[in-house]
PDB file of N, CA and C in Angstrom:
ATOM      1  N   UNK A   1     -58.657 253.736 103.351  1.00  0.00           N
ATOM      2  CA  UNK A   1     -58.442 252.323 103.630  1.00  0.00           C
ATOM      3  C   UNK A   1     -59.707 251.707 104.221  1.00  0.00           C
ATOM      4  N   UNK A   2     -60.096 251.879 105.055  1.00  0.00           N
ATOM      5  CA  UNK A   2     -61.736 251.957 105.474  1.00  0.00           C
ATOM      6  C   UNK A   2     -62.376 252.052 104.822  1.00  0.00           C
ATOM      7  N   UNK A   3     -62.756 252.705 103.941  1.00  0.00           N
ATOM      8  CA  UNK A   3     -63.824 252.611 103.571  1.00  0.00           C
ATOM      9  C   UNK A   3     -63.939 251.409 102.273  1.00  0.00           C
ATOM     10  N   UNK A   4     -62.494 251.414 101.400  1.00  0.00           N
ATOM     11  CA  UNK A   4     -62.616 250.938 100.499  1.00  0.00           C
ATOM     12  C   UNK A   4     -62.525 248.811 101.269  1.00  0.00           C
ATOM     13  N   UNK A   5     -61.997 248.996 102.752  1.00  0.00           N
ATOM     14  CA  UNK A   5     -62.030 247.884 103.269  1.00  0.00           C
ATOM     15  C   UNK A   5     -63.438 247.192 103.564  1.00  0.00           C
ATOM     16  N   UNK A   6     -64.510 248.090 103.389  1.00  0.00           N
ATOM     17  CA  UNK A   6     -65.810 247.663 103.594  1.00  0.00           C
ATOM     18  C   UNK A   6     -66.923 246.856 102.425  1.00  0.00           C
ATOM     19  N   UNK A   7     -65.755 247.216 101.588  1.00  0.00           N
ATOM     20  CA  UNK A   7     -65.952 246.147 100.149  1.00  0.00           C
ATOM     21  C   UNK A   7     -65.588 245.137  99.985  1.00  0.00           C
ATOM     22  N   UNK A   8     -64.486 244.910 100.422  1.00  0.00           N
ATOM     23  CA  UNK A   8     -63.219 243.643 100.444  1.00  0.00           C
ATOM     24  C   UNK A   8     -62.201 243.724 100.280  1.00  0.00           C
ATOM     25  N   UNK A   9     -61.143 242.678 100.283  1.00  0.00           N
ATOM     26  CA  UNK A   9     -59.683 243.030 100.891  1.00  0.00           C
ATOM     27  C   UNK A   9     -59.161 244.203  99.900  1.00  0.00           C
ATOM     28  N   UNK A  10     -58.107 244.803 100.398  1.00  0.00           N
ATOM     29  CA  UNK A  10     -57.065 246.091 100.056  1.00  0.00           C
ATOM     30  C   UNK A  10     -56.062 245.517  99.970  1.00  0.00           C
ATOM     31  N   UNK A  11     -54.926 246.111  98.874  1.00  0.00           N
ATOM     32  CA  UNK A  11     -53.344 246.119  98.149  1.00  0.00           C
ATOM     33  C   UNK A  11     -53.301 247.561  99.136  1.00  0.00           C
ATOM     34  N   UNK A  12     -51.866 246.929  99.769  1.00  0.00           N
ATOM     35  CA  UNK A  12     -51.211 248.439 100.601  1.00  0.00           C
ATOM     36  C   UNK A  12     -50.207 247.916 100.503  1.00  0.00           C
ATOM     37  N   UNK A  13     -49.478 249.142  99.582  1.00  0.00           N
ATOM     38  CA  UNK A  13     -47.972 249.220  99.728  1.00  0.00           C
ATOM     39  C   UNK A  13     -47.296 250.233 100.718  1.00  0.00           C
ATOM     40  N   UNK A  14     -46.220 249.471 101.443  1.00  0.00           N
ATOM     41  CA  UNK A  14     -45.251 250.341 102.492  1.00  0.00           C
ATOM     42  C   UNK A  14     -44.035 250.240 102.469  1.00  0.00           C
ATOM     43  N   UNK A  15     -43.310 251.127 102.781  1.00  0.00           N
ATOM     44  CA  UNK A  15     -41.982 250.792 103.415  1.00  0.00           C
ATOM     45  C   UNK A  15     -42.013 249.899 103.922  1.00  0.00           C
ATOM     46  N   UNK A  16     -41.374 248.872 103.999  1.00  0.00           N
ATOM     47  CA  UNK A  16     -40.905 247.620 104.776  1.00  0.00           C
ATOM     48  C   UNK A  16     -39.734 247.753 105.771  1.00  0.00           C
ATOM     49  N   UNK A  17     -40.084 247.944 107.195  1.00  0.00           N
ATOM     50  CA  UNK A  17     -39.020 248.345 108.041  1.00  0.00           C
ATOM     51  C   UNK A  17     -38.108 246.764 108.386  1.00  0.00           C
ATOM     52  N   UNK A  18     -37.004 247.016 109.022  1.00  0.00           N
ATOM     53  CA  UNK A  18     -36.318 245.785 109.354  1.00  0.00           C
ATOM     54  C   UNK A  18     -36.982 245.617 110.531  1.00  0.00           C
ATOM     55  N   UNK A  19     -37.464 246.121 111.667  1.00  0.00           N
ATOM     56  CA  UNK A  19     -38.243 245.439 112.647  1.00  0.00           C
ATOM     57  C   UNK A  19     -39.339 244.833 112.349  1.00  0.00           C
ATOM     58  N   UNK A  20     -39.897 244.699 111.148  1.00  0.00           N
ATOM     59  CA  UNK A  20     -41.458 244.110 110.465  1.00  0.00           C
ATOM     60  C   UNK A  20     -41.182 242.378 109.923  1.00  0.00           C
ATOM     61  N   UNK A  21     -39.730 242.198 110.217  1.00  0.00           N
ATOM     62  CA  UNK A  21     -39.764 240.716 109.631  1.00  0.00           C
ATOM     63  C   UNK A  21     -40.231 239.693 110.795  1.00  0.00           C
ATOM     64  N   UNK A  22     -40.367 240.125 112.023  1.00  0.00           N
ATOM     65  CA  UNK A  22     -40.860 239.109 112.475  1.00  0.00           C
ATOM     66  C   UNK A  22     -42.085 239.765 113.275  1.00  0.00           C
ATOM     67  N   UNK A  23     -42.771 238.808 114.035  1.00  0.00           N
ATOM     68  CA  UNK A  23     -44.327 239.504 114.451  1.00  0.00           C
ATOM     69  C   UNK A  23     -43.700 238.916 116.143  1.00  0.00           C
ATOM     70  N   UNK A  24     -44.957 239.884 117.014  1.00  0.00           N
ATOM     71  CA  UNK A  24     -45.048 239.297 118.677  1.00  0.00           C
ATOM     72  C   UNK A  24     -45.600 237.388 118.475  1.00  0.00           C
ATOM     73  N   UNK A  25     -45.766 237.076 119.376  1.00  0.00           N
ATOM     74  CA  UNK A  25     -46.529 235.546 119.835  1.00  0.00           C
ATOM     75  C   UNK A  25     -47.822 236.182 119.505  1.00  0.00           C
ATOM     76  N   UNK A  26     -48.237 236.921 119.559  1.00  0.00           N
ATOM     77  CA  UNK A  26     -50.178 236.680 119.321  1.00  0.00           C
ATOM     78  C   UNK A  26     -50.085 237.251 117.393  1.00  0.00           C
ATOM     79  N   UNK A  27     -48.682 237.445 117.179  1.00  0.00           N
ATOM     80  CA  UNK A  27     -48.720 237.731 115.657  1.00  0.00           C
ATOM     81  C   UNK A  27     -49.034 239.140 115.176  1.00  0.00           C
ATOM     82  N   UNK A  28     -49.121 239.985 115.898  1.00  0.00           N
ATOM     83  CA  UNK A  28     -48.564 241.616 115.548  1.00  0.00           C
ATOM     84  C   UNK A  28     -47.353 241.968 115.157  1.00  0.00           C
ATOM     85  N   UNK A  29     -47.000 242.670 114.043  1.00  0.00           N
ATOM     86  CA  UNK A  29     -45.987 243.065 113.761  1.00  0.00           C
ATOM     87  C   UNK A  29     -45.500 244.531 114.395  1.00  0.00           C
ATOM     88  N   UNK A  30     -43.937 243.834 114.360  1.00  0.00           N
ATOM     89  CA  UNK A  30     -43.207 245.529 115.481  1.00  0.00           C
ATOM     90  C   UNK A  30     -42.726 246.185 114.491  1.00  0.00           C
ATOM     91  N   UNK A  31     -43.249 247.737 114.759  1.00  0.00           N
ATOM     92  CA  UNK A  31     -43.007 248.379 114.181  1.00  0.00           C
ATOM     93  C   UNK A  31     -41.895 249.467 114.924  1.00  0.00           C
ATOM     94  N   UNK A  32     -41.010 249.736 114.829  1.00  0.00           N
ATOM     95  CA  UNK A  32     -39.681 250.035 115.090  1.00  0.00           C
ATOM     96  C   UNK A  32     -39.323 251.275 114.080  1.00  0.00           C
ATOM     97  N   UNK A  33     -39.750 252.623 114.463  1.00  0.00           N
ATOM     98  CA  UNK A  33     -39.092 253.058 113.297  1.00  0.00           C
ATOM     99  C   UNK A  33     -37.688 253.909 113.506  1.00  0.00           C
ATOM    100  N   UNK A  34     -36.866 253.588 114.197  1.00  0.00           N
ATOM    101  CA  UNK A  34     -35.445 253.376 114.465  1.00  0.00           C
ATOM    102  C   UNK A  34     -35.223 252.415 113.613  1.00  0.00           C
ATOM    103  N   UNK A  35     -35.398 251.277 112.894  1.00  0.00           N
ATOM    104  CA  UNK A  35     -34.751 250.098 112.585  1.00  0.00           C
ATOM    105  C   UNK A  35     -34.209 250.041 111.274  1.00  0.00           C
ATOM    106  N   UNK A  36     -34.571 250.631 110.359  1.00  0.00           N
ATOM    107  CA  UNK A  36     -34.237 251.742 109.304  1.00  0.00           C
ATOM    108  C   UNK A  36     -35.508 250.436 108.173  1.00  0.00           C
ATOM    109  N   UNK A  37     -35.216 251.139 106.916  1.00  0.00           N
ATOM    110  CA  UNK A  37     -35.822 250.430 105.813  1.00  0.00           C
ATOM    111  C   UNK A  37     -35.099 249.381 105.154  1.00  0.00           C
ATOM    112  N   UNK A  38     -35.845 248.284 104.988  1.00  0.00           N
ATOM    113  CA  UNK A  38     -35.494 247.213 104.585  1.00  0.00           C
ATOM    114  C   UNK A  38     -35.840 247.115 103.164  1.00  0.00           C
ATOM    115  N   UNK A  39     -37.003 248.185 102.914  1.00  0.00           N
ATOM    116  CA  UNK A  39     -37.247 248.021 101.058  1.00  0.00           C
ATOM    117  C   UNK A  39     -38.778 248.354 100.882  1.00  0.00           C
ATOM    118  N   UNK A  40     -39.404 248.243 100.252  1.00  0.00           N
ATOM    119  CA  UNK A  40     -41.320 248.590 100.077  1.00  0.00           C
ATOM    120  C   UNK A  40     -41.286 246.963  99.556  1.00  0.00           C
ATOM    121  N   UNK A  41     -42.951 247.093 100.202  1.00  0.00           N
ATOM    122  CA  UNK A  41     -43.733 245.872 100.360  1.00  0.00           C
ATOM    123  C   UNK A  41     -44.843 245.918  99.992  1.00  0.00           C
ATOM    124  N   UNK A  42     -45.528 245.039  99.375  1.00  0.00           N
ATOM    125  CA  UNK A  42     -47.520 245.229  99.101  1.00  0.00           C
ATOM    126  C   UNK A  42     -48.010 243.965  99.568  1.00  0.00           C
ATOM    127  N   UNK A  43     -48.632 244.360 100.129  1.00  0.00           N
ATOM    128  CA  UNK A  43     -50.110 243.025 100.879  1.00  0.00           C
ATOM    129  C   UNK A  43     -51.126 243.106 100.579  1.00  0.00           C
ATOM    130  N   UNK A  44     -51.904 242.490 101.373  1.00  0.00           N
ATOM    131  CA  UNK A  44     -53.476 242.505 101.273  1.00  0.00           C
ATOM    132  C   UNK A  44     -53.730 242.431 103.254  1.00  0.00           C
ATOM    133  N   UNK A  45     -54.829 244.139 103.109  1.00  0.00           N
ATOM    134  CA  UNK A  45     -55.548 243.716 104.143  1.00  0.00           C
ATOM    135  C   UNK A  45     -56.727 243.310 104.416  1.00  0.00           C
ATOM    136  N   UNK A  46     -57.108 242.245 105.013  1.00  0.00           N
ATOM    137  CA  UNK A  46     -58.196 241.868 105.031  1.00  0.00           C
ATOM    138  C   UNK A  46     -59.568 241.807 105.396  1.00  0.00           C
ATOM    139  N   UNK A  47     -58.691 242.618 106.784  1.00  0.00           N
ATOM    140  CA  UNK A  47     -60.155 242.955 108.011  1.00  0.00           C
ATOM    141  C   UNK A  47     -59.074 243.835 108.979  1.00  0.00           C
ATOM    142  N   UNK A  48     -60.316 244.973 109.522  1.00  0.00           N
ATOM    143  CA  UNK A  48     -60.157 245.195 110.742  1.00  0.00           C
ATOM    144  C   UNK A  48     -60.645 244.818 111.575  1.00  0.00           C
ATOM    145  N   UNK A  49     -60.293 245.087 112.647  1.00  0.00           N
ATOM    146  CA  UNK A  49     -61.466 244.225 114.216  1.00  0.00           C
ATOM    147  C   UNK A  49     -61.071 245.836 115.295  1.00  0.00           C
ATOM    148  N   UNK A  50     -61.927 246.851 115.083  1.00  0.00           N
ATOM    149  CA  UNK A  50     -62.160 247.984 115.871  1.00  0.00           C
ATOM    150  C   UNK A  50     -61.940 247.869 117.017  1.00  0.00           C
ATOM    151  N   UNK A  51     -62.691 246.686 117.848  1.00  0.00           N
ATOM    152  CA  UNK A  51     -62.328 246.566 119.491  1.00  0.00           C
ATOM    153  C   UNK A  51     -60.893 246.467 120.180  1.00  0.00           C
ATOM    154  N   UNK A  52     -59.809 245.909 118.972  1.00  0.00           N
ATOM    155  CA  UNK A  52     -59.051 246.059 119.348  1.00  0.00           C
ATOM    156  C   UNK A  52     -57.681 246.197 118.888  1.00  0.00           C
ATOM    157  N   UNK A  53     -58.213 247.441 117.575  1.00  0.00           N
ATOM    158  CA  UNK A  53     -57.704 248.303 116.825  1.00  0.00           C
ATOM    159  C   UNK A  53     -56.418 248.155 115.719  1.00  0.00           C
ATOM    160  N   UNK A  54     -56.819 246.775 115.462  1.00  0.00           N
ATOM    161  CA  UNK A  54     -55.652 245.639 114.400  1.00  0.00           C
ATOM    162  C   UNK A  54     -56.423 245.645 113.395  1.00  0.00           C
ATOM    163  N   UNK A  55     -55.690 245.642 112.324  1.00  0.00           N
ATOM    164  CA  UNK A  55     -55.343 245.310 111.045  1.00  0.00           C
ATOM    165  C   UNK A  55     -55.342 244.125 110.673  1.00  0.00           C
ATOM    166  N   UNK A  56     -55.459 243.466 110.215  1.00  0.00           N
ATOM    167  CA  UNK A  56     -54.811 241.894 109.466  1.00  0.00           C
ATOM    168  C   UNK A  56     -54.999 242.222 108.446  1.00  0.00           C
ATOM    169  N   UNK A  57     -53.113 241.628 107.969  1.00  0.00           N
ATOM    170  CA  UNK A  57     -52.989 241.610 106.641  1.00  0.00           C
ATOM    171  C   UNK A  57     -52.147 239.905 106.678  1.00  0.00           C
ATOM    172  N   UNK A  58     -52.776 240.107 105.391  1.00  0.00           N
ATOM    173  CA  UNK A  58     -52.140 238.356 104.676  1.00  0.00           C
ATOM    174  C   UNK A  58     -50.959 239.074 103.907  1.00  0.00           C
ATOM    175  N   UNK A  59     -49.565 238.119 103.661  1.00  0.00           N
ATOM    176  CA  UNK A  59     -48.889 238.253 103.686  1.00  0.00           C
ATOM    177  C   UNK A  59     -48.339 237.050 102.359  1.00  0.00           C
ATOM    178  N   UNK A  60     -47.611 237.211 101.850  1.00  0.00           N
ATOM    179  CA  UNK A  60     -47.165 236.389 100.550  1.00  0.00           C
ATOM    180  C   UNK A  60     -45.828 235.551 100.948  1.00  0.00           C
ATOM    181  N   UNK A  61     -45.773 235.471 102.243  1.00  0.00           N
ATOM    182  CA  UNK A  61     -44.368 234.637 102.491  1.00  0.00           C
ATOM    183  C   UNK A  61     -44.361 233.072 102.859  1.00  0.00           C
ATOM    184  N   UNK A  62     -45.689 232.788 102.665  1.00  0.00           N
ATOM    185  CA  UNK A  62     -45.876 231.393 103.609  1.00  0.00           C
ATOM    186  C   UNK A  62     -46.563 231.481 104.175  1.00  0.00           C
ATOM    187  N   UNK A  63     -46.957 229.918 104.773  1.00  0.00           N
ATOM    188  CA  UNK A  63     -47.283 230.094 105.680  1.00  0.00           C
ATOM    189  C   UNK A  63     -46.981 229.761 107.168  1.00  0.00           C
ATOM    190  N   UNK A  64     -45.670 230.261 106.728  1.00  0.00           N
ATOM    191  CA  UNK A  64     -44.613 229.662 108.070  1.00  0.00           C
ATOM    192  C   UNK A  64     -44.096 231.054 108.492  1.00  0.00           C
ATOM    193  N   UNK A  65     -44.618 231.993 107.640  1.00  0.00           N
ATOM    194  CA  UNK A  65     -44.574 233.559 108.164  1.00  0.00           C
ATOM    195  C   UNK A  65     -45.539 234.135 109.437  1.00  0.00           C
ATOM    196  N   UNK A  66     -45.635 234.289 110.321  1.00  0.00           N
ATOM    197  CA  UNK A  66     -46.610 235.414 111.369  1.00  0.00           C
ATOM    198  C   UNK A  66     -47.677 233.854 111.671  1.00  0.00           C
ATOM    199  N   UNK A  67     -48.439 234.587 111.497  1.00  0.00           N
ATOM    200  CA  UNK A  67     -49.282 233.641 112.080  1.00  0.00           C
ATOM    201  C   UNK A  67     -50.409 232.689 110.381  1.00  0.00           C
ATOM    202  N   UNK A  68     -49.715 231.618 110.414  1.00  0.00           N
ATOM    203  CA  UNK A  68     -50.095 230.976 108.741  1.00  0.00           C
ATOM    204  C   UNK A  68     -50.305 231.924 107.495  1.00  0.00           C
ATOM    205  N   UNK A  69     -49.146 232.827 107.910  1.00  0.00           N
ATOM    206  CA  UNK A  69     -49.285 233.527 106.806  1.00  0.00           C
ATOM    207  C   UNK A  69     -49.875 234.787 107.250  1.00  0.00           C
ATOM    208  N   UNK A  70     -49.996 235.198 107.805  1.00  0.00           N
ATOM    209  CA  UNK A  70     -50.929 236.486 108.233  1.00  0.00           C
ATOM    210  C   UNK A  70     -50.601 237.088 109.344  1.00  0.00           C
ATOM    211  N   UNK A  71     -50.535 238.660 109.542  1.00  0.00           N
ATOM    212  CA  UNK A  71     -50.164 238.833 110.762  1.00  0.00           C
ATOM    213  C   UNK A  71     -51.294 240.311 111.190  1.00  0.00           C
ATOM    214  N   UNK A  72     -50.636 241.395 112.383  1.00  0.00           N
ATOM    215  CA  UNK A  72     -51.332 242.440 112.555  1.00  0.00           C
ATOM    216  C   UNK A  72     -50.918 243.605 112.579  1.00  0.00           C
ATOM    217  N   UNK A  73     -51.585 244.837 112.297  1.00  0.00           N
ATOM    218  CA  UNK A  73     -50.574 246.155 112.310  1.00  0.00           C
ATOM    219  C   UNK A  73     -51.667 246.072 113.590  1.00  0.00           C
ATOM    220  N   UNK A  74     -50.580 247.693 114.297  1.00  0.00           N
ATOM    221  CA  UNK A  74     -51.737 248.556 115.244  1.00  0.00           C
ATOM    222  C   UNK A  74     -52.377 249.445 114.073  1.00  0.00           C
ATOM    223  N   UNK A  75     -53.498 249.940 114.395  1.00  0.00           N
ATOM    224  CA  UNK A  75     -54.114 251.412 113.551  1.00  0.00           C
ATOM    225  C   UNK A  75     -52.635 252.668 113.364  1.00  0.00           C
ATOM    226  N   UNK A  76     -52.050 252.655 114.898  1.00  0.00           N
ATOM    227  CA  UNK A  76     -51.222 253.724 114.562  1.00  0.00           C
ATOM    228  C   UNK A  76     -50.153 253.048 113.825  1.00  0.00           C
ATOM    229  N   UNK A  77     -49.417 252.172 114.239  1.00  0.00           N
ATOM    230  CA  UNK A  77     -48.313 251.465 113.587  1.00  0.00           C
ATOM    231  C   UNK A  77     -49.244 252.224 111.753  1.00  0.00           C
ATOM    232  N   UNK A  78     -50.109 251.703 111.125  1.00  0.00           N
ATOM    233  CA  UNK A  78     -50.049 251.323 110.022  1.00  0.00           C
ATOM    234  C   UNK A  78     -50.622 252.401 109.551  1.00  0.00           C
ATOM    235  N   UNK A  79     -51.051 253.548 110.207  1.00  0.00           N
ATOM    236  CA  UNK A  79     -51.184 254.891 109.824  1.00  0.00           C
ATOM    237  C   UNK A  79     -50.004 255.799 109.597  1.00  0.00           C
ATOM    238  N   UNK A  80     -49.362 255.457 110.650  1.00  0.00           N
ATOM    239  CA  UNK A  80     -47.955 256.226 110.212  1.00  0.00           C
ATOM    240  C   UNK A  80     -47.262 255.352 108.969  1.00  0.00           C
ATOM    241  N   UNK A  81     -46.882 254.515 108.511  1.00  0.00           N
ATOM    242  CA  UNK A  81     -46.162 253.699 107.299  1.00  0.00           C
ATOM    243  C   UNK A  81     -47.045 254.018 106.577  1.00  0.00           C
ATOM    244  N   UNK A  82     -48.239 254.196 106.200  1.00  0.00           N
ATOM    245  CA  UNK A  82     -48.909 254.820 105.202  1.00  0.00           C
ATOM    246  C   UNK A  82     -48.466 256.104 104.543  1.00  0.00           C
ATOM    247  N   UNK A  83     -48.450 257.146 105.741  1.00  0.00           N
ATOM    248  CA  UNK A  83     -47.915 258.377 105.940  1.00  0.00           C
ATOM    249  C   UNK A  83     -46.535 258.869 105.137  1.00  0.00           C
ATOM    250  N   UNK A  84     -45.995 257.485 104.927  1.00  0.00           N
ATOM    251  CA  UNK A  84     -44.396 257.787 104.732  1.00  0.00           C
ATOM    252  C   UNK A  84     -44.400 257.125 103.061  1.00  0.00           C
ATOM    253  N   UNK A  85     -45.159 257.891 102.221  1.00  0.00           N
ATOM    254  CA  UNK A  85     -45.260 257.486 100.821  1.00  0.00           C
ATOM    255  C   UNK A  85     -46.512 256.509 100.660  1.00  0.00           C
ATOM    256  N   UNK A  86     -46.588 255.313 101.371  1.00  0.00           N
ATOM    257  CA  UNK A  86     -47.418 254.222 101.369  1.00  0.00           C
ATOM    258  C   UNK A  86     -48.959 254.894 100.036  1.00  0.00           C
ATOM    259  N   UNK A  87     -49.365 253.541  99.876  1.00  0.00           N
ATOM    260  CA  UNK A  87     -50.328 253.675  98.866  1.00  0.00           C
ATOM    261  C   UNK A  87     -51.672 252.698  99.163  1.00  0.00           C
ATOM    262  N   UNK A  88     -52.801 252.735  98.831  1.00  0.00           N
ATOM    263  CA  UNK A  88     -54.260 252.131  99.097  1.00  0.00           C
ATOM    264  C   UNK A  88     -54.722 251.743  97.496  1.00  0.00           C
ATOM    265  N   UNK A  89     -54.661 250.309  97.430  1.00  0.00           N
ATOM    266  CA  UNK A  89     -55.512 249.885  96.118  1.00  0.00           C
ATOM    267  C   UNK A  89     -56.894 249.408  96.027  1.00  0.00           C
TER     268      UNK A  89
END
């Protein structure tokens, strides 16, 4: 995912948990994996920001979704949902 993110944005498909439909106030998504599966999902991520170990991915729901459309994994949040089948385009 890294590396191919150093080219430009990435297609990542995941499980889509039911705690992932909505994000915190600064627009991170909770990842809950008690909450069971809600279905697989593909995005685009766009950037990381290392300092403080988020993800942003744009999101196809609006832009009345997360934050105009866009929200954040943690590294671990989105390492583990990778883990669980997930795919890197």
């Amino acid at each position: 995912l890294n590396t191919a993110l150093q080219r430009g944005p990435v297609m990542v498909g995941i499980e889509w948990l039911n705690s992932m439909f909505d994000t915190d106030a600064n627009g991170v998504i909770r990842v809950n994996r008690r909450s069971g599966v809600a279905g697989g999902h593909e995005f685009v991520i766009s950037a990381y920001q290392p300092a403080s170990g988020l993800y942003r991915m744009d999101n196809s729901w609006g832009e009345s979704w997360g934050i105009g459309g866009s929200a954040f994994f943690r590294t671990a949040d989105l390492s583990w949902l990778r883990s669980q089948d997930g795919d890197v385009t």
